[in-house]
PDB file of N, CA and C in Angstrom:
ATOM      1  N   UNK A   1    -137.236 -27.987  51.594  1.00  0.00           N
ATOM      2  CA  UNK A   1    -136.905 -28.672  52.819  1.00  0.00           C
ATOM      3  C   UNK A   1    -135.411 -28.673  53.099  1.00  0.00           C
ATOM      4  N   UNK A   2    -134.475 -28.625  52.108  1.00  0.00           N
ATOM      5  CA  UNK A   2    -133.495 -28.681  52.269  1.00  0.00           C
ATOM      6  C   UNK A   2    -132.408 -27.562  52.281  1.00  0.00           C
ATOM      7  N   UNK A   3    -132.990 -26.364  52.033  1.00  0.00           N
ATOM      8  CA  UNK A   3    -132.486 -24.677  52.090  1.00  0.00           C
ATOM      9  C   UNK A   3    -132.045 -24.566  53.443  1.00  0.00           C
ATOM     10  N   UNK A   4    -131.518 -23.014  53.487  1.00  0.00           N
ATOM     11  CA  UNK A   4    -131.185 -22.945  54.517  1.00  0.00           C
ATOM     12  C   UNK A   4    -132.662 -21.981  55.325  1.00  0.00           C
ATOM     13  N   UNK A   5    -132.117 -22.329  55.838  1.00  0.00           N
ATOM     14  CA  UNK A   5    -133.522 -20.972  56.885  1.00  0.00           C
ATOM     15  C   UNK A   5    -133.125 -19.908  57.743  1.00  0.00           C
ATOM     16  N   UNK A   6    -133.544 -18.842  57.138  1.00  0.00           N
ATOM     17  CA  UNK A   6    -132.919 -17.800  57.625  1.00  0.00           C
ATOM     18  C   UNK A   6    -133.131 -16.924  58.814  1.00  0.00           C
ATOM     19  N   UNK A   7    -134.336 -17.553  58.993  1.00  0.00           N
ATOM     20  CA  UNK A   7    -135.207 -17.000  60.684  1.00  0.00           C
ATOM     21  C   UNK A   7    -134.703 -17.808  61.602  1.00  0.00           C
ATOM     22  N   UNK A   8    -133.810 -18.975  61.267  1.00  0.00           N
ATOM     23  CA  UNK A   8    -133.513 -19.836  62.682  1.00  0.00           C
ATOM     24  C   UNK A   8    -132.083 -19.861  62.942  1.00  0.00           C
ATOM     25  N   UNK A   9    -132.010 -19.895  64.321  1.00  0.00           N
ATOM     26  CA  UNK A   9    -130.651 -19.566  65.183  1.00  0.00           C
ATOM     27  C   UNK A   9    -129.618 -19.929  63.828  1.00  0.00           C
ATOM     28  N   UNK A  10    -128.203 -19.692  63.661  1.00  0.00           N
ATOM     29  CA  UNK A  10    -127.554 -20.049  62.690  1.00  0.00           C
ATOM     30  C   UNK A  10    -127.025 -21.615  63.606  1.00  0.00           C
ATOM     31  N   UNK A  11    -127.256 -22.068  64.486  1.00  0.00           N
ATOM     32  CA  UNK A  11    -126.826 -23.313  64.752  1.00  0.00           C
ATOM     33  C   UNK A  11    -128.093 -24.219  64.339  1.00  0.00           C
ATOM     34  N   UNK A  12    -128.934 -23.986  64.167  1.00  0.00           N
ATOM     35  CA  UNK A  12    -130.094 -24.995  63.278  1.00  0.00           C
ATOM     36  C   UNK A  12    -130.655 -24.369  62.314  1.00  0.00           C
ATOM     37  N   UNK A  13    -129.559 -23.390  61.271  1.00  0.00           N
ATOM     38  CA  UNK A  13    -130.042 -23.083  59.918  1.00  0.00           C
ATOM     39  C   UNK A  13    -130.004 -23.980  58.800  1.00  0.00           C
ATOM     40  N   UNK A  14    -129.958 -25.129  59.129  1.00  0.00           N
ATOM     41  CA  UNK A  14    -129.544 -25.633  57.597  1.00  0.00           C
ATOM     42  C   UNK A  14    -128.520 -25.191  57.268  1.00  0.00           C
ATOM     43  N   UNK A  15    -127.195 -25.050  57.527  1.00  0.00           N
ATOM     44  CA  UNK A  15    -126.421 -24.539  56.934  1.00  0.00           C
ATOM     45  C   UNK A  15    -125.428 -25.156  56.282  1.00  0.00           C
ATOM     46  N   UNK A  16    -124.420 -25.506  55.160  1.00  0.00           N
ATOM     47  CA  UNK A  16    -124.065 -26.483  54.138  1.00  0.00           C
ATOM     48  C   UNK A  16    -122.946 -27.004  55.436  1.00  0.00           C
ATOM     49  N   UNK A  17    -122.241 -26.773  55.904  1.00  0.00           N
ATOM     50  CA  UNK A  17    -121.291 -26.979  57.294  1.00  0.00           C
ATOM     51  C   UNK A  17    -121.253 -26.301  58.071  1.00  0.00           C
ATOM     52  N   UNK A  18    -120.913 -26.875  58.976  1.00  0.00           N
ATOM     53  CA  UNK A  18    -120.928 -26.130  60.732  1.00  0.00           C
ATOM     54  C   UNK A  18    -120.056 -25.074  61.124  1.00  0.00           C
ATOM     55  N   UNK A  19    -120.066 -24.194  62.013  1.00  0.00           N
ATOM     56  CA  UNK A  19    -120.021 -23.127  62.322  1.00  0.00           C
ATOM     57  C   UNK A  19    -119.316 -23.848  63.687  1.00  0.00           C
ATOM     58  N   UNK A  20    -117.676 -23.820  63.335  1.00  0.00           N
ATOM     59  CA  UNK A  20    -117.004 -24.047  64.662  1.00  0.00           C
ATOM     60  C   UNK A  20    -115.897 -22.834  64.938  1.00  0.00           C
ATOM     61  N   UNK A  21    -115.792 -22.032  64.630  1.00  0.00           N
ATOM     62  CA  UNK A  21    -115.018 -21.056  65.266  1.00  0.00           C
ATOM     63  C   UNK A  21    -115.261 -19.710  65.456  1.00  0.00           C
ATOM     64  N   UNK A  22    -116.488 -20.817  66.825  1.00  0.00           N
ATOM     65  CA  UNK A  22    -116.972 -19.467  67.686  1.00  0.00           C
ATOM     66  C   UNK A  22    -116.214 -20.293  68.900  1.00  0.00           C
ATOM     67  N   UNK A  23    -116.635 -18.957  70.345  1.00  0.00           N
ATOM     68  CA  UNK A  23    -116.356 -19.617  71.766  1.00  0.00           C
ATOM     69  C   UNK A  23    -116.857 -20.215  72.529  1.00  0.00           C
ATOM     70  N   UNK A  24    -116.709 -20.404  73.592  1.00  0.00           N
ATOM     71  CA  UNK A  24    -117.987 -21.141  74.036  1.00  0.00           C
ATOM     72  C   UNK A  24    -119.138 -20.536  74.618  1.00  0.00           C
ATOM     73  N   UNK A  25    -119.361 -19.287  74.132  1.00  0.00           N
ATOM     74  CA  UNK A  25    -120.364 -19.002  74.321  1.00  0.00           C
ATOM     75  C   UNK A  25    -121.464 -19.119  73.152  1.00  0.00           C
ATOM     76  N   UNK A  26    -120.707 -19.313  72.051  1.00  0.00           N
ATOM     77  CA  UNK A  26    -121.192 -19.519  70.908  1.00  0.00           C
ATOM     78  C   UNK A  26    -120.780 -18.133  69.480  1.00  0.00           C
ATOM     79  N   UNK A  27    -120.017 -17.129  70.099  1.00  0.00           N
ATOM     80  CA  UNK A  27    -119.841 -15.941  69.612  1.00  0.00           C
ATOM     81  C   UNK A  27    -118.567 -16.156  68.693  1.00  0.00           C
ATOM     82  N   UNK A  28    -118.962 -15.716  67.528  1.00  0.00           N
ATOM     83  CA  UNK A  28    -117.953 -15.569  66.563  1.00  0.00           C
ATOM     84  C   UNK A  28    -118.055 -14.414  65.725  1.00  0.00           C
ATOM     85  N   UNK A  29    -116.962 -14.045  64.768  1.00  0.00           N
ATOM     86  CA  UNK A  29    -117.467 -12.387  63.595  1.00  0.00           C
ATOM     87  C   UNK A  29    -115.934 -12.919  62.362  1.00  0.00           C
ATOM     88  N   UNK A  30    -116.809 -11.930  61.570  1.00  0.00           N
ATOM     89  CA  UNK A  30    -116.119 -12.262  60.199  1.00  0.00           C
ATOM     90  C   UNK A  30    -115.361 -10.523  60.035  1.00  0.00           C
ATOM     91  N   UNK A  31    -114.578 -10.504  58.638  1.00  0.00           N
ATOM     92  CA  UNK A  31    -114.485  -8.873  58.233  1.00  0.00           C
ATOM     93  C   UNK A  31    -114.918  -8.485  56.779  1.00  0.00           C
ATOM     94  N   UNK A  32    -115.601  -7.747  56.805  1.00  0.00           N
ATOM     95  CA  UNK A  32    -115.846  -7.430  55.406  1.00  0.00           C
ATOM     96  C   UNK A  32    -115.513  -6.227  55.340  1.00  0.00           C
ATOM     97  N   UNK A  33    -114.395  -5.913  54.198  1.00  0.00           N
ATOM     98  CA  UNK A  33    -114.220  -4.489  53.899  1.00  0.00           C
ATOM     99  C   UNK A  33    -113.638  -3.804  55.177  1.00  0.00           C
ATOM    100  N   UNK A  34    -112.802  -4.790  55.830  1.00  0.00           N
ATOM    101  CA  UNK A  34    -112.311  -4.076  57.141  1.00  0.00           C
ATOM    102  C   UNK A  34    -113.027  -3.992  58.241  1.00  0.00           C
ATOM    103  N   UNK A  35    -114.328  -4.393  58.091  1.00  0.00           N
ATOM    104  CA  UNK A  35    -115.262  -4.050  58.949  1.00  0.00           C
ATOM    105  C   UNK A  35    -116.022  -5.361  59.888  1.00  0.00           C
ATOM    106  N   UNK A  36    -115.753  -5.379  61.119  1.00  0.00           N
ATOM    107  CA  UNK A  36    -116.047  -6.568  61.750  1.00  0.00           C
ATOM    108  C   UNK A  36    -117.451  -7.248  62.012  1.00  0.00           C
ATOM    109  N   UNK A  37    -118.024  -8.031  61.918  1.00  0.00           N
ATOM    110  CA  UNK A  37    -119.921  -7.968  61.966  1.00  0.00           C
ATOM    111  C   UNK A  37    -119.355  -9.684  63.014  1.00  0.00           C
ATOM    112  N   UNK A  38    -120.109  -8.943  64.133  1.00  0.00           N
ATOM    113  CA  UNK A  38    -120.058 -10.087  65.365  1.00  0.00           C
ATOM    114  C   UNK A  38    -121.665 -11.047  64.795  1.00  0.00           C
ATOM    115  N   UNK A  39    -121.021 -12.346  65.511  1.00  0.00           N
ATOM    116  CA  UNK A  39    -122.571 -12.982  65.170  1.00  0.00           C
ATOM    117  C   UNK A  39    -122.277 -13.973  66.547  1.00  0.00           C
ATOM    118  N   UNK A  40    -123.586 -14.894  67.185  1.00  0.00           N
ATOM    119  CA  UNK A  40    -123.484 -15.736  67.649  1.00  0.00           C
ATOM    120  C   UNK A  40    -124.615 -16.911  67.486  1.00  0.00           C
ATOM    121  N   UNK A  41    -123.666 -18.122  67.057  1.00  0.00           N
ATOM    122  CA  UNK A  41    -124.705 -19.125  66.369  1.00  0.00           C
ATOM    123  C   UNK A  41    -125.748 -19.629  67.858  1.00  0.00           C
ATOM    124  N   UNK A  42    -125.697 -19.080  68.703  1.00  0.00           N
ATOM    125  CA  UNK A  42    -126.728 -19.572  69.308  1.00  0.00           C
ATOM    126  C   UNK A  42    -128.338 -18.958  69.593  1.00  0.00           C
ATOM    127  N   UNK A  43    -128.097 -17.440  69.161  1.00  0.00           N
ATOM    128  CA  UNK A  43    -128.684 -16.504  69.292  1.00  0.00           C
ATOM    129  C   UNK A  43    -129.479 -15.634  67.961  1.00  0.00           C
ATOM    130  N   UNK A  44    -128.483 -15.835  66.878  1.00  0.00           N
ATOM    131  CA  UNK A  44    -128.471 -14.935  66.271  1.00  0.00           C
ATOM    132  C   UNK A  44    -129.029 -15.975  64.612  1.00  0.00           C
ATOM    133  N   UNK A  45    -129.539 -15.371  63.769  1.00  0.00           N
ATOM    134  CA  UNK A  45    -130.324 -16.029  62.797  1.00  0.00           C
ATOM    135  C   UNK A  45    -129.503 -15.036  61.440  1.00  0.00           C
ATOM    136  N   UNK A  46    -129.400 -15.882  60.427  1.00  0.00           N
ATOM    137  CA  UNK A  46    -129.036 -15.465  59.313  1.00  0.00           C
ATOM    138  C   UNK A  46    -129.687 -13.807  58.564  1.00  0.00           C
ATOM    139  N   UNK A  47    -130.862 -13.910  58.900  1.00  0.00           N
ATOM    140  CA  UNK A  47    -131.162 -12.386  58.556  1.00  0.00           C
ATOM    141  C   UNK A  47    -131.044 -11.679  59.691  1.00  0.00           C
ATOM    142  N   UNK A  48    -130.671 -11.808  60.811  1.00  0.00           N
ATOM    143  CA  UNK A  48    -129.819 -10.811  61.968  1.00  0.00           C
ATOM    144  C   UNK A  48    -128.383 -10.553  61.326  1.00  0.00           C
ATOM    145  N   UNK A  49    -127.796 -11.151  60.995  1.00  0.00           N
ATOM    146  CA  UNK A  49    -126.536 -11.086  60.440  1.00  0.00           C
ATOM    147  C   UNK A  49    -126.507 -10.387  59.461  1.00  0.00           C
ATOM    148  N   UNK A  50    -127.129 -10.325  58.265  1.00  0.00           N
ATOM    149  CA  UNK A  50    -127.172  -9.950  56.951  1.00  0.00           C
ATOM    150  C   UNK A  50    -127.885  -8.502  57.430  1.00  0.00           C
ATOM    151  N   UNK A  51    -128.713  -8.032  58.347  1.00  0.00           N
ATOM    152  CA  UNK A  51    -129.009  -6.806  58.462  1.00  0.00           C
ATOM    153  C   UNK A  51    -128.033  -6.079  59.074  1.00  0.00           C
ATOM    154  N   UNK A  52    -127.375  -6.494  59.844  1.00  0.00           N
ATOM    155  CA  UNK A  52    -126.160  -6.144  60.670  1.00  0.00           C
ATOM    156  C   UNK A  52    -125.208  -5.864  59.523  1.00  0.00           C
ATOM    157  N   UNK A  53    -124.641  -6.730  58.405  1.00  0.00           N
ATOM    158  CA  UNK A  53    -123.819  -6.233  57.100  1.00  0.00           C
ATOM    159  C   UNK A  53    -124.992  -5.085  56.650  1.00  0.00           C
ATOM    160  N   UNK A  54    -125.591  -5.001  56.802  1.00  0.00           N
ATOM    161  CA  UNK A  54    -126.117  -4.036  55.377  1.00  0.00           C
ATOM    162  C   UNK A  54    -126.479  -2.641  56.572  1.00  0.00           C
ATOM    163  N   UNK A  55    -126.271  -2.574  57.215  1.00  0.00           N
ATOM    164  CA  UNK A  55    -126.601  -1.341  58.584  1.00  0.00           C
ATOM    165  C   UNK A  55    -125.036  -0.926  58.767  1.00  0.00           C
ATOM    166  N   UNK A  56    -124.134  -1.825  58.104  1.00  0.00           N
ATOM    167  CA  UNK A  56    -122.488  -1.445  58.938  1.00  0.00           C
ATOM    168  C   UNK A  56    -122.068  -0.408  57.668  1.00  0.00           C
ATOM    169  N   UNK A  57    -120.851  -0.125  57.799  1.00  0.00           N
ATOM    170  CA  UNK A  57    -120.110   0.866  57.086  1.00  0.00           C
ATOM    171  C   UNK A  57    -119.432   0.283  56.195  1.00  0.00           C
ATOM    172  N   UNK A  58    -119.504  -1.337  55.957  1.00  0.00           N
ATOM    173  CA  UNK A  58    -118.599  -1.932  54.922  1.00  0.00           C
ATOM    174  C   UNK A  58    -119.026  -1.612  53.534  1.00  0.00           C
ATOM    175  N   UNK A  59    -120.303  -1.045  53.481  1.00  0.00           N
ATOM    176  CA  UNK A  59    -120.344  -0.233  51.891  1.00  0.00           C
ATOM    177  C   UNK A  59    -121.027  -2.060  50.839  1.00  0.00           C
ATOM    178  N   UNK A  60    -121.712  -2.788  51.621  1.00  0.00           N
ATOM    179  CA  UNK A  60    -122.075  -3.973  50.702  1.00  0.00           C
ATOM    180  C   UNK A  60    -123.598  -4.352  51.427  1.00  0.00           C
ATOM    181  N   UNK A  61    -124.615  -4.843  50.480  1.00  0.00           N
ATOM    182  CA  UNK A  61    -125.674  -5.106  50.607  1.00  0.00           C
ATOM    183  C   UNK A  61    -125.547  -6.770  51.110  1.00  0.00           C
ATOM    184  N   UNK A  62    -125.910  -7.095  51.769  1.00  0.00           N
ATOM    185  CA  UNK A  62    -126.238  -8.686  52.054  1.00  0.00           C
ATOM    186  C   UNK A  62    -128.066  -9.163  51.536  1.00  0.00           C
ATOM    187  N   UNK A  63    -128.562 -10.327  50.829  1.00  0.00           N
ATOM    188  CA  UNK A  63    -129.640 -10.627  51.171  1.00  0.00           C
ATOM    189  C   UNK A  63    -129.007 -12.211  50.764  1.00  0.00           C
ATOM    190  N   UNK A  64    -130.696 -13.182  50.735  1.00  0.00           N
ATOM    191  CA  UNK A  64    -130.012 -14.197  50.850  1.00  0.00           C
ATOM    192  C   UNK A  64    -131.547 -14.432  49.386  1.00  0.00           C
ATOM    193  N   UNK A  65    -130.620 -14.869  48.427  1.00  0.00           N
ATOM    194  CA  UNK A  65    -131.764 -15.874  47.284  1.00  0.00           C
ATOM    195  C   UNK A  65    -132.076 -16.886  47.400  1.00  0.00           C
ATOM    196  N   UNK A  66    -133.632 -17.486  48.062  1.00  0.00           N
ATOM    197  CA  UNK A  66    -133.788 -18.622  48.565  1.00  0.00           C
ATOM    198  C   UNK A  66    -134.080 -19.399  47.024  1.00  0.00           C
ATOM    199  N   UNK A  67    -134.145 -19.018  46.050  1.00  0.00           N
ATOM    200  CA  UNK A  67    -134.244 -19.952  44.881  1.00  0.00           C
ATOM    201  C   UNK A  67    -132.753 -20.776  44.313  1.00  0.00           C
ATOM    202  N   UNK A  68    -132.001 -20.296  45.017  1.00  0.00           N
ATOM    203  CA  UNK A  68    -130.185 -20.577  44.810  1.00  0.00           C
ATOM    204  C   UNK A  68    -129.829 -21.078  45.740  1.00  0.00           C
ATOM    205  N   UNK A  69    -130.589 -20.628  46.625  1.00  0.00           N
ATOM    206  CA  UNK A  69    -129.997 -21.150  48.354  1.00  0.00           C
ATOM    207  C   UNK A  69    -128.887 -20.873  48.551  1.00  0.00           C
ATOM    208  N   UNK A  70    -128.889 -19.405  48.644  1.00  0.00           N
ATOM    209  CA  UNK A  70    -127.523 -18.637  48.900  1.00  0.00           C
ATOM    210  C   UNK A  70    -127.476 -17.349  48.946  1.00  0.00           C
ATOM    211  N   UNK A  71    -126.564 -16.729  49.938  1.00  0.00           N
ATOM    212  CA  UNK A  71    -126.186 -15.902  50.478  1.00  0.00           C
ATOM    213  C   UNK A  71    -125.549 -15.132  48.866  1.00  0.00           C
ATOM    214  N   UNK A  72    -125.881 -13.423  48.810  1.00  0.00           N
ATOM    215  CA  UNK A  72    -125.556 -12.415  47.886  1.00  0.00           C
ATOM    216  C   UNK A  72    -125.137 -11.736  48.341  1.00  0.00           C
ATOM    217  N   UNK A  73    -123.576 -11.407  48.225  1.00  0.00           N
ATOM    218  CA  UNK A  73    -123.328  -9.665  48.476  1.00  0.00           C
ATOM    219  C   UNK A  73    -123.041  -8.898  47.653  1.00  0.00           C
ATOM    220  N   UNK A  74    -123.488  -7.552  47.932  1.00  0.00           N
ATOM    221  CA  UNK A  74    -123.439  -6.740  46.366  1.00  0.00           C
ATOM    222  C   UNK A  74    -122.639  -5.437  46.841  1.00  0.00           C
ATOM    223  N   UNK A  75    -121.469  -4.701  46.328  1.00  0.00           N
ATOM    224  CA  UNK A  75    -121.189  -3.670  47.053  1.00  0.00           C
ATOM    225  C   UNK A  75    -121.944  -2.301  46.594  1.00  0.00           C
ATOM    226  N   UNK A  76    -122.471  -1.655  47.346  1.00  0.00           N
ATOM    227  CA  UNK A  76    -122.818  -0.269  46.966  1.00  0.00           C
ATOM    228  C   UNK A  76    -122.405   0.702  46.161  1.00  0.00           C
ATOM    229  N   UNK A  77    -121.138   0.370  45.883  1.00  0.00           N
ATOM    230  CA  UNK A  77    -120.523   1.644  45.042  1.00  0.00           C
ATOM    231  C   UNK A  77    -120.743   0.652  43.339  1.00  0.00           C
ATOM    232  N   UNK A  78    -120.958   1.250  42.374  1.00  0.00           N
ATOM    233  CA  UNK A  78    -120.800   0.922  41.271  1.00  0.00           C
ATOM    234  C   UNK A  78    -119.076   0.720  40.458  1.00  0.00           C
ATOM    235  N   UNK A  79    -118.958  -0.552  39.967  1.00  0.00           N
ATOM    236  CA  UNK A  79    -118.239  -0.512  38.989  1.00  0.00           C
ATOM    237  C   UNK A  79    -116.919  -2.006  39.938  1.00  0.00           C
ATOM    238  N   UNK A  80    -115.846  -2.183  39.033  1.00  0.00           N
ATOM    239  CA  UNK A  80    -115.339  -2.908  39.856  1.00  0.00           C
ATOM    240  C   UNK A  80    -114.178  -3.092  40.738  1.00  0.00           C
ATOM    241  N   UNK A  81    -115.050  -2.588  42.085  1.00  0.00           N
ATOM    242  CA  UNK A  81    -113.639  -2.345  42.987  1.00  0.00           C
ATOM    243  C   UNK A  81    -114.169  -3.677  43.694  1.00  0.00           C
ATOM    244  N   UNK A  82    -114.997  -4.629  44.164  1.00  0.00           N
ATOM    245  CA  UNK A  82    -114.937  -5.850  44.674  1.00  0.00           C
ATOM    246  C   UNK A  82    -114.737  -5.568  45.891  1.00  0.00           C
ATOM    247  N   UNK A  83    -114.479  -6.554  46.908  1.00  0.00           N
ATOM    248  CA  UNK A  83    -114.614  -6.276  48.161  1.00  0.00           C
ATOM    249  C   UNK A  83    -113.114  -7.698  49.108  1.00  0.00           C
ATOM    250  N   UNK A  84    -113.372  -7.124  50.315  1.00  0.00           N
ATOM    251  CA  UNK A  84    -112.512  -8.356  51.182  1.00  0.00           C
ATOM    252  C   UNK A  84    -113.330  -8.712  52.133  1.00  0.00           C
ATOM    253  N   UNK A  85    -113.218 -10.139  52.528  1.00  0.00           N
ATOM    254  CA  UNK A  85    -113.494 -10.520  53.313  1.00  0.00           C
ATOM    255  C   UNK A  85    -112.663 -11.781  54.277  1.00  0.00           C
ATOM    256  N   UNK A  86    -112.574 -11.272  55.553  1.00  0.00           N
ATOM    257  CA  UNK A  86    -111.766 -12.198  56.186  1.00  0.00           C
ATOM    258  C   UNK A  86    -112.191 -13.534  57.311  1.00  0.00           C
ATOM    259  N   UNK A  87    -111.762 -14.100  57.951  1.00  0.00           N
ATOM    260  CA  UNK A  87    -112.644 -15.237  58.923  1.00  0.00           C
ATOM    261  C   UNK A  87    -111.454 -16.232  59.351  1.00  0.00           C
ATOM    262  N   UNK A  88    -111.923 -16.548  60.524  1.00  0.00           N
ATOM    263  CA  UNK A  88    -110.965 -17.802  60.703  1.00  0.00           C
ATOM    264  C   UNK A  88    -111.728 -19.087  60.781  1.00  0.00           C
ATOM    265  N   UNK A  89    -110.759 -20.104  59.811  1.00  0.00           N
ATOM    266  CA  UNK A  89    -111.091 -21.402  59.432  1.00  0.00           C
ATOM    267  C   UNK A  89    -112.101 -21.742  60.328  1.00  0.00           C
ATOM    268  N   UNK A  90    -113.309 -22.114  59.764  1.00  0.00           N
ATOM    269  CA  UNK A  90    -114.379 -23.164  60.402  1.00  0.00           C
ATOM    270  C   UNK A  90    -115.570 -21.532  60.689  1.00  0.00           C
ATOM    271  N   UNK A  91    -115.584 -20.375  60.536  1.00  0.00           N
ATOM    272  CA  UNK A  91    -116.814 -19.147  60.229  1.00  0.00           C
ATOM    273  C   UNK A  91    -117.693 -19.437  59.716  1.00  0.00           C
ATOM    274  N   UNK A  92    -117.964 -18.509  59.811  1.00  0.00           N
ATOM    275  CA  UNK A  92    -119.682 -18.312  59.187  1.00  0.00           C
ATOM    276  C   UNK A  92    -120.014 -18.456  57.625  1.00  0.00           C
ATOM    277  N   UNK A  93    -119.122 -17.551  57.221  1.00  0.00           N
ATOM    278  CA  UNK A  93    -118.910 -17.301  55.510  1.00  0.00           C
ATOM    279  C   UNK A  93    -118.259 -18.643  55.033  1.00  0.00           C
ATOM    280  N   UNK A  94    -117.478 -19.541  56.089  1.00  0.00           N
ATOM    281  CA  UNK A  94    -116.664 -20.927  55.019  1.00  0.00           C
ATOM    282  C   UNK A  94    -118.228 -21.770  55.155  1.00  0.00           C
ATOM    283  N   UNK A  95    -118.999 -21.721  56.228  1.00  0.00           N
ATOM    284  CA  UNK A  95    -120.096 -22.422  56.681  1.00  0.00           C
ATOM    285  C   UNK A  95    -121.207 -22.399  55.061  1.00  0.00           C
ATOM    286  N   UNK A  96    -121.366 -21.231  54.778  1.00  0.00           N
ATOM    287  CA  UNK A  96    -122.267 -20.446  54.034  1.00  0.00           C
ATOM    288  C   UNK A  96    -121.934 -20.637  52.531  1.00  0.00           C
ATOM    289  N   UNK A  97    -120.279 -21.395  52.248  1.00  0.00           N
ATOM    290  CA  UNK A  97    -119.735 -21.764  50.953  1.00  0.00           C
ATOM    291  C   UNK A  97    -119.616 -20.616  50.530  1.00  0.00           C
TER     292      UNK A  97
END
């Protein structure tokens, strides 16, 4: 009951904090690996997002472990080169812990 849910808009996902720096349309995006992934919490649901990372060119798998209740990213290439990710205060990813 208390997870997040990943089929519903990211503005009523359960999500650990709120998602304030989008516009007012509701549109916000993060960077991973240089690579920008638009989202909008009014529209758009946590596994829209996470397919959108894993369809982009940032070279990292997204899924989400509902037994952890949390978001996984894994990068594609083997070994440890790790990854970046960027956002401005109050995103998706600070939302997501």
């Amino acid at each position: 009951l208390g997870t997040i849910s990943a089929t519903a808009t990211l503005a009523g996902a359960r999500l650990p904090a709120a998602i304030t720096a989008v516009d007012g349309a509701g549109a916000g995006s993060f960077t991973l690996n240089g690579v920008e992934i638009a989202y909008n919490v009014n529209t758009d649901s946590l596994n829209q997002v996470m397919a959108r990372i894993n369809a982009s060119s940032a070279g990292v798998t997204a899924s989400y472990d509902a037994a952890e209740d949390r978001v996984v990213l894994l990068n594609r290439t083997t070994g440890d080169v790790g990854f970046s990710l960027g956002e401005a205060p109050g995103g998706l990813l600070g939302a997501l812990g």
